[in-house]
C-alpha atoms as a PDB file:
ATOM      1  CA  UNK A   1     -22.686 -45.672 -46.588  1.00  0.00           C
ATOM      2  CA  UNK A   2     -22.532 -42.489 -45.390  1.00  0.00           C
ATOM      3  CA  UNK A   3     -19.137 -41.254 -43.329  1.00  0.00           C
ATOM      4  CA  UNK A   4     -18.209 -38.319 -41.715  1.00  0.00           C
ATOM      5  CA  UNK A   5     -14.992 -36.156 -40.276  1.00  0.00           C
ATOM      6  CA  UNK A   6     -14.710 -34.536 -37.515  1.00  0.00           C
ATOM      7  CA  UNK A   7     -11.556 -31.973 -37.576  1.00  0.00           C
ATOM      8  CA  UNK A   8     -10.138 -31.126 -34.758  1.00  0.00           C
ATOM      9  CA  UNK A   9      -7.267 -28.023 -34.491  1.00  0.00           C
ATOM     10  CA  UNK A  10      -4.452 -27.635 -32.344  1.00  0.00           C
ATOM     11  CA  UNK A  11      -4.108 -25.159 -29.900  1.00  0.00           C
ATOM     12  CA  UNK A  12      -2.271 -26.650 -26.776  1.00  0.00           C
ATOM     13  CA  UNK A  13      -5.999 -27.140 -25.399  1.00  0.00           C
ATOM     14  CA  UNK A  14      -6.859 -23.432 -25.077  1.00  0.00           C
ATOM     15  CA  UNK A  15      -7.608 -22.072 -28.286  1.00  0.00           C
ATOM     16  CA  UNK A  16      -8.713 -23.292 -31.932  1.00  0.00           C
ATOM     17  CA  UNK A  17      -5.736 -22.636 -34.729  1.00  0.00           C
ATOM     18  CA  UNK A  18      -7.759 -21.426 -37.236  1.00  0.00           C
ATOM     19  CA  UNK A  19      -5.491 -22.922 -40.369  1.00  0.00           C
ATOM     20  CA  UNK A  20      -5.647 -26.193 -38.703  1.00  0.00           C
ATOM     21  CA  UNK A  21      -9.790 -26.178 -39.095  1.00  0.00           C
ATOM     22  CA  UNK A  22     -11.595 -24.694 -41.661  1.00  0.00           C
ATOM     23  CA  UNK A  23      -8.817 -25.482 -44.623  1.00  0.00           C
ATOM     24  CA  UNK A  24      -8.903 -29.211 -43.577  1.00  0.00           C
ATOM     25  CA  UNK A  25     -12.689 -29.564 -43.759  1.00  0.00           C
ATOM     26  CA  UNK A  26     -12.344 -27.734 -47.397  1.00  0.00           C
ATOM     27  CA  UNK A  27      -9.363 -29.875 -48.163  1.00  0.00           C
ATOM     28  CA  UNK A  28     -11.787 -33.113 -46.938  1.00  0.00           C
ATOM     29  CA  UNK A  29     -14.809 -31.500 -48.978  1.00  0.00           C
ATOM     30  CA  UNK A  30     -12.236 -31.230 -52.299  1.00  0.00           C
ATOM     31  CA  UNK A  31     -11.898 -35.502 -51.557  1.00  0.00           C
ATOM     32  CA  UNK A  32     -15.959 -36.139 -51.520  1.00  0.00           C
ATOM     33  CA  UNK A  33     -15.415 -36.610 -47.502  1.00  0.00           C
ATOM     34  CA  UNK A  34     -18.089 -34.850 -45.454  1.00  0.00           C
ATOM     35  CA  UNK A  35     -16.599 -32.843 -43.154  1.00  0.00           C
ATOM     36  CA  UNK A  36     -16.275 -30.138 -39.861  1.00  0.00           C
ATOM     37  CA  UNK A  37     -14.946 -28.351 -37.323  1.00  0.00           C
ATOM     38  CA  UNK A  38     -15.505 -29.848 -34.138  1.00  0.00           C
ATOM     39  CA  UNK A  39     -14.652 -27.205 -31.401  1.00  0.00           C
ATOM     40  CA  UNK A  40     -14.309 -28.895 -28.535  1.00  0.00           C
ATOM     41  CA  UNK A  41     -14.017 -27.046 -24.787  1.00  0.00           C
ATOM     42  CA  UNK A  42     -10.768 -25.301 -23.904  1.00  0.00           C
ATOM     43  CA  UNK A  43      -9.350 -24.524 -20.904  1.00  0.00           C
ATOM     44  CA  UNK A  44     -10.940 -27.687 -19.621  1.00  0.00           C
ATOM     45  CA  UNK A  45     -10.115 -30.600 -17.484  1.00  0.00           C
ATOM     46  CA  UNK A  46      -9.860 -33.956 -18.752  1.00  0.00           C
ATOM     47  CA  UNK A  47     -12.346 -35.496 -19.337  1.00  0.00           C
ATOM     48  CA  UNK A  48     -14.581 -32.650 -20.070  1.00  0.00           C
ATOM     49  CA  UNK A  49     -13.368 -32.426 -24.004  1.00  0.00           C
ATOM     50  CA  UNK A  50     -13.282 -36.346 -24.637  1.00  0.00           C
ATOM     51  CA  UNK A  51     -17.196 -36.267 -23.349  1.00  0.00           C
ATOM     52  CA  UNK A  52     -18.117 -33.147 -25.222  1.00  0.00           C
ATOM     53  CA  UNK A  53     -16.436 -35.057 -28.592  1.00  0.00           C
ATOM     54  CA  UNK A  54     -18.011 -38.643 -27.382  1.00  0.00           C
ATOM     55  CA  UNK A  55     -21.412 -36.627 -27.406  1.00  0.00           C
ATOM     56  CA  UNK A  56     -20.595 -35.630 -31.292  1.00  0.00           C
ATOM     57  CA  UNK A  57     -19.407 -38.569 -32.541  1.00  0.00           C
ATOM     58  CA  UNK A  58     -23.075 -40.204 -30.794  1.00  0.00           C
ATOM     59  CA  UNK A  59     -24.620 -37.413 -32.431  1.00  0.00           C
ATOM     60  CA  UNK A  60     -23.450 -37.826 -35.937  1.00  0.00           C
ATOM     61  CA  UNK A  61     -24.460 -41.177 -35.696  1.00  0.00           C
ATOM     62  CA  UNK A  62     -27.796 -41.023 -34.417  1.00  0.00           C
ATOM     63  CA  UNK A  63     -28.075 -38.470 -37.415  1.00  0.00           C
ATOM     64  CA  UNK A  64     -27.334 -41.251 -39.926  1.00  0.00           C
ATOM     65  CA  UNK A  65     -23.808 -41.259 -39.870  1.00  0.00           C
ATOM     66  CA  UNK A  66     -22.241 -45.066 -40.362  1.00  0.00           C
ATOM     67  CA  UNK A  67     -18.870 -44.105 -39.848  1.00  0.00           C
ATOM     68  CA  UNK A  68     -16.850 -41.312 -38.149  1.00  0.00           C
ATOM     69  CA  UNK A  69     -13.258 -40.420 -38.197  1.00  0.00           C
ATOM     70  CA  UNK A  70     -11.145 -38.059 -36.721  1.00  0.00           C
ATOM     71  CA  UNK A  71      -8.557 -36.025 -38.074  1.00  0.00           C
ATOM     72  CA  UNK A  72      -6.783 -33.907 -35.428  1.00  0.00           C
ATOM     73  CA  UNK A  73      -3.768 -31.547 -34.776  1.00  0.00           C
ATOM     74  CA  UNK A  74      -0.898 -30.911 -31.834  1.00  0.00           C
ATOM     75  CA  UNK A  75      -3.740 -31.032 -28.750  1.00  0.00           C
ATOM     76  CA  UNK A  76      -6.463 -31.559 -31.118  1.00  0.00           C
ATOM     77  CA  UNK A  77      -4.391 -34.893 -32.610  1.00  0.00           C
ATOM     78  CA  UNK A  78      -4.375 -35.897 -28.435  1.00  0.00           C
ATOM     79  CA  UNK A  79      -7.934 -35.423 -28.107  1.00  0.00           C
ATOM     80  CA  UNK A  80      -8.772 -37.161 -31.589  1.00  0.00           C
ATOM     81  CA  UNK A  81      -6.269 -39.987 -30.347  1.00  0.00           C
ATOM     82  CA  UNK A  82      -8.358 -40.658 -27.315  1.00  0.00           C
ATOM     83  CA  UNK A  83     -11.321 -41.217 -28.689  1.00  0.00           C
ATOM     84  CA  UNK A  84     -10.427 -43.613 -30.887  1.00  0.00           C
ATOM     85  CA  UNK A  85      -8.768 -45.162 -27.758  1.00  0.00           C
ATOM     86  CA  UNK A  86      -9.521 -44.429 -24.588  1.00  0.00           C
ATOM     87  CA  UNK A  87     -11.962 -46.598 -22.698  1.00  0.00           C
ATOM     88  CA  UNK A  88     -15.574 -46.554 -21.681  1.00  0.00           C
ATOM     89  CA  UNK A  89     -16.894 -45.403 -24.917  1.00  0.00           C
ATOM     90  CA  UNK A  90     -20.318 -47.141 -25.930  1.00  0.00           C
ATOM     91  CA  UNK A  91     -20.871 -48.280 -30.397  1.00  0.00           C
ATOM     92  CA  UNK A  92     -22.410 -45.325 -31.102  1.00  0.00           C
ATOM     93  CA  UNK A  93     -19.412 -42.930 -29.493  1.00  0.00           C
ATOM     94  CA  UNK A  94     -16.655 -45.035 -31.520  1.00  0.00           C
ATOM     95  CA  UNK A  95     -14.038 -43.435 -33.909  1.00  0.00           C
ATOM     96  CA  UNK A  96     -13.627 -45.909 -36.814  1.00  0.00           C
ATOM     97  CA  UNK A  97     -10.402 -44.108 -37.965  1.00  0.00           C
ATOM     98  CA  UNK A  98      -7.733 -41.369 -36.819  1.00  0.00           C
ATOM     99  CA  UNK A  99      -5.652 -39.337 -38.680  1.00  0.00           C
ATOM    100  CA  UNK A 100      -2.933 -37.191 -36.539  1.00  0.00           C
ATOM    101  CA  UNK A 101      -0.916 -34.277 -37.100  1.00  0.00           C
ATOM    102  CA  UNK A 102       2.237 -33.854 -34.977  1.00  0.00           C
ATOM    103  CA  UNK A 103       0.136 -34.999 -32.386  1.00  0.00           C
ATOM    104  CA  UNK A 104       0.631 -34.716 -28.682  1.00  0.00           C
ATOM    105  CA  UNK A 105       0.361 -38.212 -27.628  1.00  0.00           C
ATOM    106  CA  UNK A 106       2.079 -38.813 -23.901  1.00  0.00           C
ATOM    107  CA  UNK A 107       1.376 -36.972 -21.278  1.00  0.00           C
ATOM    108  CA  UNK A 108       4.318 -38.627 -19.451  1.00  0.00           C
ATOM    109  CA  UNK A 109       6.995 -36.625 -21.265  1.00  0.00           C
ATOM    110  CA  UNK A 110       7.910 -33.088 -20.697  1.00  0.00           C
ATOM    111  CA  UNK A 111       7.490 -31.551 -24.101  1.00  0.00           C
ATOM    112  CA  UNK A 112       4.761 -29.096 -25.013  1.00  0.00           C
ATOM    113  CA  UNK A 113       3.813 -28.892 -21.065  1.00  0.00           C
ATOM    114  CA  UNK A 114       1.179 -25.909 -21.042  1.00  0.00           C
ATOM    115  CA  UNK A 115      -1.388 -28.036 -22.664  1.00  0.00           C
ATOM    116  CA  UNK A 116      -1.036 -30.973 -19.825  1.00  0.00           C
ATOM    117  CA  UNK A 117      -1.208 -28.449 -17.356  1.00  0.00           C
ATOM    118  CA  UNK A 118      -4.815 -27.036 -18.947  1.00  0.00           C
ATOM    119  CA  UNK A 119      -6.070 -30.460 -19.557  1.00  0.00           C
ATOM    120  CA  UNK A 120      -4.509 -32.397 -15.849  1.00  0.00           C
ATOM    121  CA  UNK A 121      -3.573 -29.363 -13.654  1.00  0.00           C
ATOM    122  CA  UNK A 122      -0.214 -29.473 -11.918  1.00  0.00           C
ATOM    123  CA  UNK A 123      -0.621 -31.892  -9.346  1.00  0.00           C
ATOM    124  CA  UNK A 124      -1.449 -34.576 -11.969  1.00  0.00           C
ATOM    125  CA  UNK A 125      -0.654 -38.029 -10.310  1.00  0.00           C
ATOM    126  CA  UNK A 126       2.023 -40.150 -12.517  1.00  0.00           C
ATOM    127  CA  UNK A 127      -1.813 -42.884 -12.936  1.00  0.00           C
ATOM    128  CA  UNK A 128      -3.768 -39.926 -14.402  1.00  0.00           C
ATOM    129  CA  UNK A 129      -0.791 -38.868 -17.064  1.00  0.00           C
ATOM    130  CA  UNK A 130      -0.297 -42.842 -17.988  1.00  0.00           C
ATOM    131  CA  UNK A 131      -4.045 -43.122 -18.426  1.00  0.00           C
ATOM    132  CA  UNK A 132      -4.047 -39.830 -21.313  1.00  0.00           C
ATOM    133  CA  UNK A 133      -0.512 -40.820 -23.102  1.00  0.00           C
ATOM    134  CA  UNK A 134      -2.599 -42.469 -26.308  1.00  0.00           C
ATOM    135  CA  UNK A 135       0.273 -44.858 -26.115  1.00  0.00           C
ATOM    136  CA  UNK A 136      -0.929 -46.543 -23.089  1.00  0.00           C
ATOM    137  CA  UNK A 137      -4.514 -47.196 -24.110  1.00  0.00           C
ATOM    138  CA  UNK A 138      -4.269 -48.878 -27.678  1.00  0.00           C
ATOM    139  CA  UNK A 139      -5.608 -52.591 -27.674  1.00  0.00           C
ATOM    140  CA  UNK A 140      -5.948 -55.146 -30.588  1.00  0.00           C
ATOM    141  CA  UNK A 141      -9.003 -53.404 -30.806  1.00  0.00           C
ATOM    142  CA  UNK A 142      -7.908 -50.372 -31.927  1.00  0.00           C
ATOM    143  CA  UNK A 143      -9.545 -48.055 -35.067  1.00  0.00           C
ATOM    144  CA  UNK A 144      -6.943 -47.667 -37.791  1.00  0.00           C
ATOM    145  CA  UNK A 145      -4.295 -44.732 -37.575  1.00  0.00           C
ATOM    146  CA  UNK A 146      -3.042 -42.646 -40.202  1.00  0.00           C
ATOM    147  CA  UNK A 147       0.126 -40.042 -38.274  1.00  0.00           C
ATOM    148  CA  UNK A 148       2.143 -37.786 -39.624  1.00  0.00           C
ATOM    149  CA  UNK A 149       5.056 -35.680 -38.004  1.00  0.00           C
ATOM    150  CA  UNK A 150       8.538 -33.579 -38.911  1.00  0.00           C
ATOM    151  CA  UNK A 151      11.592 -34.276 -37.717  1.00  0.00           C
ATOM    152  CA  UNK A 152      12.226 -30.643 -36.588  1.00  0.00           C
ATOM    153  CA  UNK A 153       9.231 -30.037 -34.450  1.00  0.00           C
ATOM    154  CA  UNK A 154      10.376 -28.800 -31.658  1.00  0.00           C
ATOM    155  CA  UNK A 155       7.343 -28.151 -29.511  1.00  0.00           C
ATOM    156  CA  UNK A 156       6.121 -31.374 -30.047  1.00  0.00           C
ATOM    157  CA  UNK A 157       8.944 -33.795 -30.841  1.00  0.00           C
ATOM    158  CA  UNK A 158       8.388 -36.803 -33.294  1.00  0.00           C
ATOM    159  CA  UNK A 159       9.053 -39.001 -29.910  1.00  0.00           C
ATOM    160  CA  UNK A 160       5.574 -38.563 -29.548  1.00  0.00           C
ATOM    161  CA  UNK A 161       4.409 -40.127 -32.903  1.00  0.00           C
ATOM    162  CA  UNK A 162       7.389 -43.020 -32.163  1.00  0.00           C
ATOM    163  CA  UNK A 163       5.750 -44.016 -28.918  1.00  0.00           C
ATOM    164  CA  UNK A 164       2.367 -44.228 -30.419  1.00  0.00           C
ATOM    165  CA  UNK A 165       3.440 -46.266 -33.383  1.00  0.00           C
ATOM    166  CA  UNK A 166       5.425 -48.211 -31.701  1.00  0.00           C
ATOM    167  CA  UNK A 167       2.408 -49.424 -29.474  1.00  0.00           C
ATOM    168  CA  UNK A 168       0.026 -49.876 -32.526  1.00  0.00           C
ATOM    169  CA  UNK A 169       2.537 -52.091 -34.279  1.00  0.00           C
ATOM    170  CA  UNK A 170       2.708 -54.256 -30.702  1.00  0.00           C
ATOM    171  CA  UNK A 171      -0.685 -54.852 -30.800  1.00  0.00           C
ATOM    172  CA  UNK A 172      -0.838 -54.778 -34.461  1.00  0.00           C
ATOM    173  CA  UNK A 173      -3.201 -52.437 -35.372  1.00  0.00           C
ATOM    174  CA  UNK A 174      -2.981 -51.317 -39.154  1.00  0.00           C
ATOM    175  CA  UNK A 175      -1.131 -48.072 -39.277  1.00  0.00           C
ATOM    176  CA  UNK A 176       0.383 -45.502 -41.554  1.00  0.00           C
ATOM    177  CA  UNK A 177       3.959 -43.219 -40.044  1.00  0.00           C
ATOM    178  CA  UNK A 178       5.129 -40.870 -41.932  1.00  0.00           C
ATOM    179  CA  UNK A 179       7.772 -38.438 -40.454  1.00  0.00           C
ATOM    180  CA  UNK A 180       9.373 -35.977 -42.631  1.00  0.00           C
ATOM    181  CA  UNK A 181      12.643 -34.801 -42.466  1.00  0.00           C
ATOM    182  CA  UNK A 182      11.680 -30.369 -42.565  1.00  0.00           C
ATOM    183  CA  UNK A 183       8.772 -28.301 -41.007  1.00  0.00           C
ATOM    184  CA  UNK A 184       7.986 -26.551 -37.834  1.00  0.00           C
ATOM    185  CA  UNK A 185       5.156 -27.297 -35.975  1.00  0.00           C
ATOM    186  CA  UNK A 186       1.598 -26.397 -36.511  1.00  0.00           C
ATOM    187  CA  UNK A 187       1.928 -26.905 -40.592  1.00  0.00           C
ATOM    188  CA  UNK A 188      -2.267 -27.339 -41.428  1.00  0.00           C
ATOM    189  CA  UNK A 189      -1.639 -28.230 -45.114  1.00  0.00           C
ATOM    190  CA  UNK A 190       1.666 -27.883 -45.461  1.00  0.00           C
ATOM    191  CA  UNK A 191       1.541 -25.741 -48.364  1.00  0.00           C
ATOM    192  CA  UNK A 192       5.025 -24.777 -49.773  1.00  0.00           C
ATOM    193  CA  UNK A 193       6.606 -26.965 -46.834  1.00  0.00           C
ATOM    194  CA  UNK A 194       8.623 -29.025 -49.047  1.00  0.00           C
ATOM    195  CA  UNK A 195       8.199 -32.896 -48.238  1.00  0.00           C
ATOM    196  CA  UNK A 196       5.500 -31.842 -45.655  1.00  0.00           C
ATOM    197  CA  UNK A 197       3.403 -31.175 -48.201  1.00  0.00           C
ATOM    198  CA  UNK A 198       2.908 -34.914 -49.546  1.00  0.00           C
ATOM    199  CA  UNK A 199       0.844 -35.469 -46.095  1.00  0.00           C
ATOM    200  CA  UNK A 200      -2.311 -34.499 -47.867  1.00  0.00           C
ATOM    201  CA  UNK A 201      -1.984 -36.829 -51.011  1.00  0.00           C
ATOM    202  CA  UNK A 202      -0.440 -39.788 -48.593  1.00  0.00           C
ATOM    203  CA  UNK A 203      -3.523 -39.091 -46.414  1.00  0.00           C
ATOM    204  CA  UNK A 204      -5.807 -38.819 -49.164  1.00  0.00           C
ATOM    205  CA  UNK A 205      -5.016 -41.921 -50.359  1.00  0.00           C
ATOM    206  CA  UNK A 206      -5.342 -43.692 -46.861  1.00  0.00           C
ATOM    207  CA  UNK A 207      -8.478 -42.450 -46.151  1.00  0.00           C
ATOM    208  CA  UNK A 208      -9.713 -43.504 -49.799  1.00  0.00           C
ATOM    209  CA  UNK A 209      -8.545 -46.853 -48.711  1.00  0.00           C
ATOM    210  CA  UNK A 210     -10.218 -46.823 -45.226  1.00  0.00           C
ATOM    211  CA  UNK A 211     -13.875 -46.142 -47.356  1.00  0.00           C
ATOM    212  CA  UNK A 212     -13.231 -48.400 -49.899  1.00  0.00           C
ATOM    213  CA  UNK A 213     -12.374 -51.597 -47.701  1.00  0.00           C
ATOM    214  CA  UNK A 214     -15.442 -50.924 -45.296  1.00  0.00           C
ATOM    215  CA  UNK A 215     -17.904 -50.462 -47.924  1.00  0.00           C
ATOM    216  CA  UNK A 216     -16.812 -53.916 -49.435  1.00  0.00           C
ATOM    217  CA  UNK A 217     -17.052 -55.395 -46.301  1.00  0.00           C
ATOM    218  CA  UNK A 218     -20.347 -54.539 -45.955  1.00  0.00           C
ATOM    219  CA  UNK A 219     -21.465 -55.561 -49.568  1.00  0.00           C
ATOM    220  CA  UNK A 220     -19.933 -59.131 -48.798  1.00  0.00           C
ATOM    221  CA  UNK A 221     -21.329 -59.254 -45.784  1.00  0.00           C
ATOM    222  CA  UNK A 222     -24.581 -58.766 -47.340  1.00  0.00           C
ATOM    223  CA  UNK A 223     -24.353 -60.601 -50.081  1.00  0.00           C
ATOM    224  CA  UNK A 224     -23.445 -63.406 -47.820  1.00  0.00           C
ATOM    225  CA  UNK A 225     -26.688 -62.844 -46.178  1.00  0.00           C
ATOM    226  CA  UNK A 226     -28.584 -63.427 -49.328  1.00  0.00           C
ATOM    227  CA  UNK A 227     -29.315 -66.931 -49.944  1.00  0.00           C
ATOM    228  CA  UNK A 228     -30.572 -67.425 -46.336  1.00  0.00           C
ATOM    229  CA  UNK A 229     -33.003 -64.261 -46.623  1.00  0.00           C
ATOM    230  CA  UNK A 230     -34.157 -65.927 -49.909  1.00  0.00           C
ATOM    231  CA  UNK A 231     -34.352 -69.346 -48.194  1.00  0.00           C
ATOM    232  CA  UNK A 232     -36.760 -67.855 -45.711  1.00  0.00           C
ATOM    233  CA  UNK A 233     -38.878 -66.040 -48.130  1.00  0.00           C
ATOM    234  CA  UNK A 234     -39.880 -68.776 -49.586  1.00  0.00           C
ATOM    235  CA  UNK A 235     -40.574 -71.283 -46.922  1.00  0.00           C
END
């Protein structure tokens, strides 16, 4: 089965951090992951960049993709979170799993408010801020979620990571927190960031997990299948 990542940086929706793409698709290419940048449109209103990724997720598919995940940072994690969860998507524009860097993930709060004014304007109504806080949107049916935060972020404070996890485990969707006690936002790898750091070996584990449990669903599934495709073969 062939998967693929689509990485998308941080930026506060109006430019790419450049640490927060290219090392994570070579950090994904290290794990056997196919991976890229996805640079989606900046200094756009929602929805604009959850169509343009929608469009690349059906793309990657139509090119022979069977699954696609997400990994995203700060504004990037936001985007990444809704389309794993916002509504309206059709099969082939479905995220089958997230992973999120001190993500922004309510637009009701306060925090990190340049990149809801970009993405909602000013006048946003109190409806239109509920319907992008990734918090609000997650069903049963949810992909699985992989998040990762600092305590000490102070542009984007782990409340943002608690409200999300705290609405996957409601509607008990599998999930992975980790929120470590140092770092500053906008840490990419983490390299020489103390516990930080471990997010890339916790992660790389997940994801190894997420691969591994879908491909042996498939095999049983078709090895289920097996007997009654012999059955009919020779009737």
């Amino acid at each position: 089965m062939r998967t693929e990542v689509l990485v998308l940086p941080g930026g506060g929706y109006a430019t790419h951090v450049a640490h927060e793409a290219k090392p994570i698709v070579e950090w994904l290419d290290g794990l056997g992951v196919r991976a890229s940048v996805f640079r989606y449109p900046l200094n756009a209103r929602h929805p604009i960049p959850l169509d343009a990724l929608r469009r690349e997720v059906r793309r990657r598919r139509e090119g022979g993709a069977d699954r696609v995940g997400v990994v995203g940072f700060s504004a990037g994690g936001h985007l990444a979170g809704l389309a794993a969860l916002a509504p309206g998507a059709d099969r082939s524009e479905s995220v089958d799993f997230a992973v999120l860097g001190y993500a922004i993930t309510s637009m009701e709060t306060e925090t990190y408010r340049p990149a809801r004014l970009i993405l909602l304007g000013d006048d946003a109504t109190p409806e239109l801020r509920r319907e992008t806080s990734l918090d609000a949107l997650v069903t049963p049916a949810a992909p699985p979620f992989f998040i990762w935060h600092t305590a000490e972020d102070i542009y984007v404070p782990p409340e943002h990571t608690y409200r999300l996890a705290r609405s996957l485990a409601e509607h008990e969707v599998a999930h992975t927190v980790h929120v470590c006690a140092h770092g500053p936002h906008s840490l990419g790898l983490a390299h020489g960031a103390g516990d930080a750091e471990t997010w890339t070996t916790l992660a790389a584990s997940w994801i190894a997990e997420r691969l591994r449990s879908r491909s042996e669903a498939v095999r049983t599934a078709r090895l289920a299948a097996t007997p009654a495709d012999s059955a009919t073969a020779g009737s």
